[in-house]
C-alpha atoms as a PDB file:
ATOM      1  CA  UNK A   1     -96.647 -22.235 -12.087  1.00  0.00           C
ATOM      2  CA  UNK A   2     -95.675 -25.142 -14.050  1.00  0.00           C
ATOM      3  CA  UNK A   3     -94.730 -22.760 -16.874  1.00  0.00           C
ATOM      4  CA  UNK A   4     -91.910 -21.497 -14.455  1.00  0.00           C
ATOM      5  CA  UNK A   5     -90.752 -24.867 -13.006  1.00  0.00           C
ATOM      6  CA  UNK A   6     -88.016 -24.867 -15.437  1.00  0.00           C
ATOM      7  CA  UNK A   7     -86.773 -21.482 -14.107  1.00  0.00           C
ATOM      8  CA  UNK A   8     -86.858 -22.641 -10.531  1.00  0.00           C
ATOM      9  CA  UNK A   9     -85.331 -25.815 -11.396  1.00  0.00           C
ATOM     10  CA  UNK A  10     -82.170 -24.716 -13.645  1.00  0.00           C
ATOM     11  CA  UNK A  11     -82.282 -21.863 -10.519  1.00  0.00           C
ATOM     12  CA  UNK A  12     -80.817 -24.606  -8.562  1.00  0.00           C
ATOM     13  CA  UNK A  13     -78.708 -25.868 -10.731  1.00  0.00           C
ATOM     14  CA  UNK A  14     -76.662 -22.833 -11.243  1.00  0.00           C
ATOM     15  CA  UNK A  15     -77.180 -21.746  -7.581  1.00  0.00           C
ATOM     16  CA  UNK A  16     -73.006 -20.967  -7.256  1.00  0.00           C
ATOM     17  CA  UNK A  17     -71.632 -23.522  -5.232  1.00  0.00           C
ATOM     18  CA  UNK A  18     -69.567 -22.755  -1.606  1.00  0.00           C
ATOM     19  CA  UNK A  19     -66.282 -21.535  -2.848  1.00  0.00           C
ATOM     20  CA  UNK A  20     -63.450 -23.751  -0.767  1.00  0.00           C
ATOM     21  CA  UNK A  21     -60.887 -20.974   0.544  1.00  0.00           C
ATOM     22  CA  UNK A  22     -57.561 -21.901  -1.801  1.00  0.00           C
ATOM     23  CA  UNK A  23     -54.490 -22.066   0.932  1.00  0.00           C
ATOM     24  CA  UNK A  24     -51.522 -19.710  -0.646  1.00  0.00           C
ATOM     25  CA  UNK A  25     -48.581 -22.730  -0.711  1.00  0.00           C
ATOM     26  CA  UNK A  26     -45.471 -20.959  -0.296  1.00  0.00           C
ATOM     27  CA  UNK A  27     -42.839 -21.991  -3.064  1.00  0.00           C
ATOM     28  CA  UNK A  28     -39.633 -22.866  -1.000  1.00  0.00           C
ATOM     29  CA  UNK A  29     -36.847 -20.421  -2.271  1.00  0.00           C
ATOM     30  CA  UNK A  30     -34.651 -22.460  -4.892  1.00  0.00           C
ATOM     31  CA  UNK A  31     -31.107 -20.480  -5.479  1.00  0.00           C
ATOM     32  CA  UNK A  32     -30.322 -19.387  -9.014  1.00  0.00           C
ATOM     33  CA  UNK A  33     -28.332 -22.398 -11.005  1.00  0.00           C
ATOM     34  CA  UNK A  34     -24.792 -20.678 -11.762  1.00  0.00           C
ATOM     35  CA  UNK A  35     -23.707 -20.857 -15.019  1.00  0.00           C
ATOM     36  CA  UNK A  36     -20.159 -22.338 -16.036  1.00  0.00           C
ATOM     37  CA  UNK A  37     -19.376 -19.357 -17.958  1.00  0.00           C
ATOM     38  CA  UNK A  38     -20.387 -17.229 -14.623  1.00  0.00           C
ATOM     39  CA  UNK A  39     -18.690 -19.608 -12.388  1.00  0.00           C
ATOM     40  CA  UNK A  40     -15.558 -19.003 -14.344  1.00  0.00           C
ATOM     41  CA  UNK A  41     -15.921 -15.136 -14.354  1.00  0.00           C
ATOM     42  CA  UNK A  42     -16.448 -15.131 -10.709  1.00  0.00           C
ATOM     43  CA  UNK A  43     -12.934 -17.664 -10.508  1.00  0.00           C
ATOM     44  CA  UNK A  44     -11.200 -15.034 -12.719  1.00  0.00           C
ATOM     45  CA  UNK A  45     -12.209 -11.880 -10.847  1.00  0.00           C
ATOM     46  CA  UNK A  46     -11.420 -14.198  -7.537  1.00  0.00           C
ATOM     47  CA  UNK A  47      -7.645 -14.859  -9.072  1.00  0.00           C
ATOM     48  CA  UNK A  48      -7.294 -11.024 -10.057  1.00  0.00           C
ATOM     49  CA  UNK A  49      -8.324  -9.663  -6.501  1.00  0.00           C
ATOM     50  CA  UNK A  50      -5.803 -12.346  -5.143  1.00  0.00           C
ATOM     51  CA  UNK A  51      -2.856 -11.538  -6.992  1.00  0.00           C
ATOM     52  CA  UNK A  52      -3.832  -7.932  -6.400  1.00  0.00           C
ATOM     53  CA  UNK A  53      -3.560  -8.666  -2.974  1.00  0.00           C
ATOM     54  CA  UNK A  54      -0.613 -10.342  -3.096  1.00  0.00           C
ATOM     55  CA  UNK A  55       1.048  -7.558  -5.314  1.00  0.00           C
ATOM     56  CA  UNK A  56       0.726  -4.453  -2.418  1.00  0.00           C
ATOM     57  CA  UNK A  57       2.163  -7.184  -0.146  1.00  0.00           C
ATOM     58  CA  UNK A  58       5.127  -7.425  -2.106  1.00  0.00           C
ATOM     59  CA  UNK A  59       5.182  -3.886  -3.437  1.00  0.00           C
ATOM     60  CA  UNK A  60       5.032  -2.200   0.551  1.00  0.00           C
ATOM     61  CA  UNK A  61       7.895  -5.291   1.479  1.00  0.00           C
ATOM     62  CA  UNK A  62      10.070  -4.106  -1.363  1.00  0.00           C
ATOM     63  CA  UNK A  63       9.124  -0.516  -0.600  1.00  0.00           C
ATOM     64  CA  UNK A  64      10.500  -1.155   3.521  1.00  0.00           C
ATOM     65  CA  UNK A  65      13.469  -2.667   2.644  1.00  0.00           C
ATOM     66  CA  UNK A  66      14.921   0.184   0.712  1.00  0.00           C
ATOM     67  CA  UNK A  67      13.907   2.843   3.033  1.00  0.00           C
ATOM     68  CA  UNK A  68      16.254   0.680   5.522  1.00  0.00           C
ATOM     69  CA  UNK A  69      19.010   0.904   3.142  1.00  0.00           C
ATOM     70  CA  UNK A  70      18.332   4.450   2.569  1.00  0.00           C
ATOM     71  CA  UNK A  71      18.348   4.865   5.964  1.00  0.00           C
ATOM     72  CA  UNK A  72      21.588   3.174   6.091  1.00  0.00           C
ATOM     73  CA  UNK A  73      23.612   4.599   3.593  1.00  0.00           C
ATOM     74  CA  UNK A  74      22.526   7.826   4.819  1.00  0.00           C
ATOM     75  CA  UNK A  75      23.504   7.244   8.246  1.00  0.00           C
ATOM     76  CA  UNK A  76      27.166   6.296   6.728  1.00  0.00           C
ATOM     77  CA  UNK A  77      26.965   9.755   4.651  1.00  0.00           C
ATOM     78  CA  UNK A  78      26.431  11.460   8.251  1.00  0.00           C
ATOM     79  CA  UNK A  79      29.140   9.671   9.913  1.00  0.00           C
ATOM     80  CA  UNK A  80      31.720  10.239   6.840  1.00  0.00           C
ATOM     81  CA  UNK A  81      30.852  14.137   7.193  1.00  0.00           C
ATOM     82  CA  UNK A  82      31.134  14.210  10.922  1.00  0.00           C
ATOM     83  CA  UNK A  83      34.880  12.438  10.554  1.00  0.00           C
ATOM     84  CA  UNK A  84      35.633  14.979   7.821  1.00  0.00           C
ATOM     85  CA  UNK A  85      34.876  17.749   9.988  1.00  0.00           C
ATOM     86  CA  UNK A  86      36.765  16.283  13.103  1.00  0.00           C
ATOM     87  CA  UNK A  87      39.551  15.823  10.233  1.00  0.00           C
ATOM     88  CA  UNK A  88      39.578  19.443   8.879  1.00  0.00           C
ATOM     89  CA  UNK A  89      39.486  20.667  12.193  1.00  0.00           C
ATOM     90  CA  UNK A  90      42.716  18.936  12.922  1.00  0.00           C
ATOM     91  CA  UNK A  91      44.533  20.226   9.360  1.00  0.00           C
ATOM     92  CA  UNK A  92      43.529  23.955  10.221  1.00  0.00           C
ATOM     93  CA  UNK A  93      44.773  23.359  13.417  1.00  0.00           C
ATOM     94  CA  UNK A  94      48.219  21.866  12.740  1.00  0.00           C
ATOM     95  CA  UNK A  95      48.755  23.981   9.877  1.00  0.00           C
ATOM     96  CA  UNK A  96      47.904  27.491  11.568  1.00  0.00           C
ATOM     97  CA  UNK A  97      50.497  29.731  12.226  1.00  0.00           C
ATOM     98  CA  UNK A  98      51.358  29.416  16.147  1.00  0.00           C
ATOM     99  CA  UNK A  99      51.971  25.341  14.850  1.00  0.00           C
ATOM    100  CA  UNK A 100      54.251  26.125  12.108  1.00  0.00           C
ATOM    101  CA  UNK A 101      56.191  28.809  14.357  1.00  0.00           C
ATOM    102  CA  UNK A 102      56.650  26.413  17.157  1.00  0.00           C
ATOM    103  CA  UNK A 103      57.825  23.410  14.859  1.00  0.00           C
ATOM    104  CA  UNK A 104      60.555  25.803  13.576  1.00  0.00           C
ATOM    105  CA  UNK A 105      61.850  27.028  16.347  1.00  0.00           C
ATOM    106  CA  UNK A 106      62.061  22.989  17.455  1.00  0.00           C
ATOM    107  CA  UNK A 107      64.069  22.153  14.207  1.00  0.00           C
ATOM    108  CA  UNK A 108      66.405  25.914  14.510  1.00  0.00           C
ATOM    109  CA  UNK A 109      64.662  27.212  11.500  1.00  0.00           C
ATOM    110  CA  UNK A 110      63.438  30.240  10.082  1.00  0.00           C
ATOM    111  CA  UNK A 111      60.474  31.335   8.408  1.00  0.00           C
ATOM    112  CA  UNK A 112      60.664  33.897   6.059  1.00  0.00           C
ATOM    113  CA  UNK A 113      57.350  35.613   4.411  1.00  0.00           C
ATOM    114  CA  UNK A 114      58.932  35.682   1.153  1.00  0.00           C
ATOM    115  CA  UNK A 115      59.825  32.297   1.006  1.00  0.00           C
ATOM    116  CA  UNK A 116      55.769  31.213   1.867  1.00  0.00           C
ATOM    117  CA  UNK A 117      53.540  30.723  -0.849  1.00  0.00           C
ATOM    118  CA  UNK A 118      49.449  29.909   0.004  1.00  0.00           C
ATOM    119  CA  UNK A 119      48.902  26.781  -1.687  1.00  0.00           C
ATOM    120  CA  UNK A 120      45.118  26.855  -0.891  1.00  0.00           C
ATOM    121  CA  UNK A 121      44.670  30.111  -3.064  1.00  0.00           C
END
């Protein structure tokens, strides 16, 4: 047996020792470090959107304020062809026949057909 000692004893030597249970740390989350040339990229896109923004503002003001001045000078079109109409109305009338008849016959004059010409024609 004394041949073997050795064996026993480096045996207990390398007998593998109690492994200690590691604990997992958790890293705490660190945010990504911007860069300057991404800050500025994110400033310009930032600026674009804005004036974007800014730009249908404008556009749909400009765009309302000349459908009210359509809307205006089309209501004055409309009112101009309703007081030609009433207008025309009143020249047919006054220059029909019955009209001139009647304002000769107040002055004591006669109307020959030979003597009319059609000016409208």
């Amino acid at each position: 047996m004394a041949q073997n000692a050795y064996r026993y004893d480096n045996a207990a030597r390398t007998l593998p020792r109690p492994t200690t249970t590691r604990r997992v740390v958790r890293r705490r989350y660190q945010p990504a470090v911007w860069l300057k040339s991404e800050k500025r990229l994110v400033a310009l896109w930032a600026t674009g959107v804005l004036l974007l923004m800014l730009a249908t503002v404008y556009t749909s003001i400009q765009i309302d304020s000349v459908q009210q001045a359509n809307y205006q000078a089309q209501s004055k079109v409309s009112q101009v062809k309703r007081e030609n109409d009433s207008l025309q109305g009143q020249i047919q009338s006054k220059t029909s026949r019955e009209k001139l008849d009647q304002f000769a016959q107040k002055a004591d004059m006669q109307q020959a057909d030979d003597n009319v010409r059609n000016v409208n024609r």
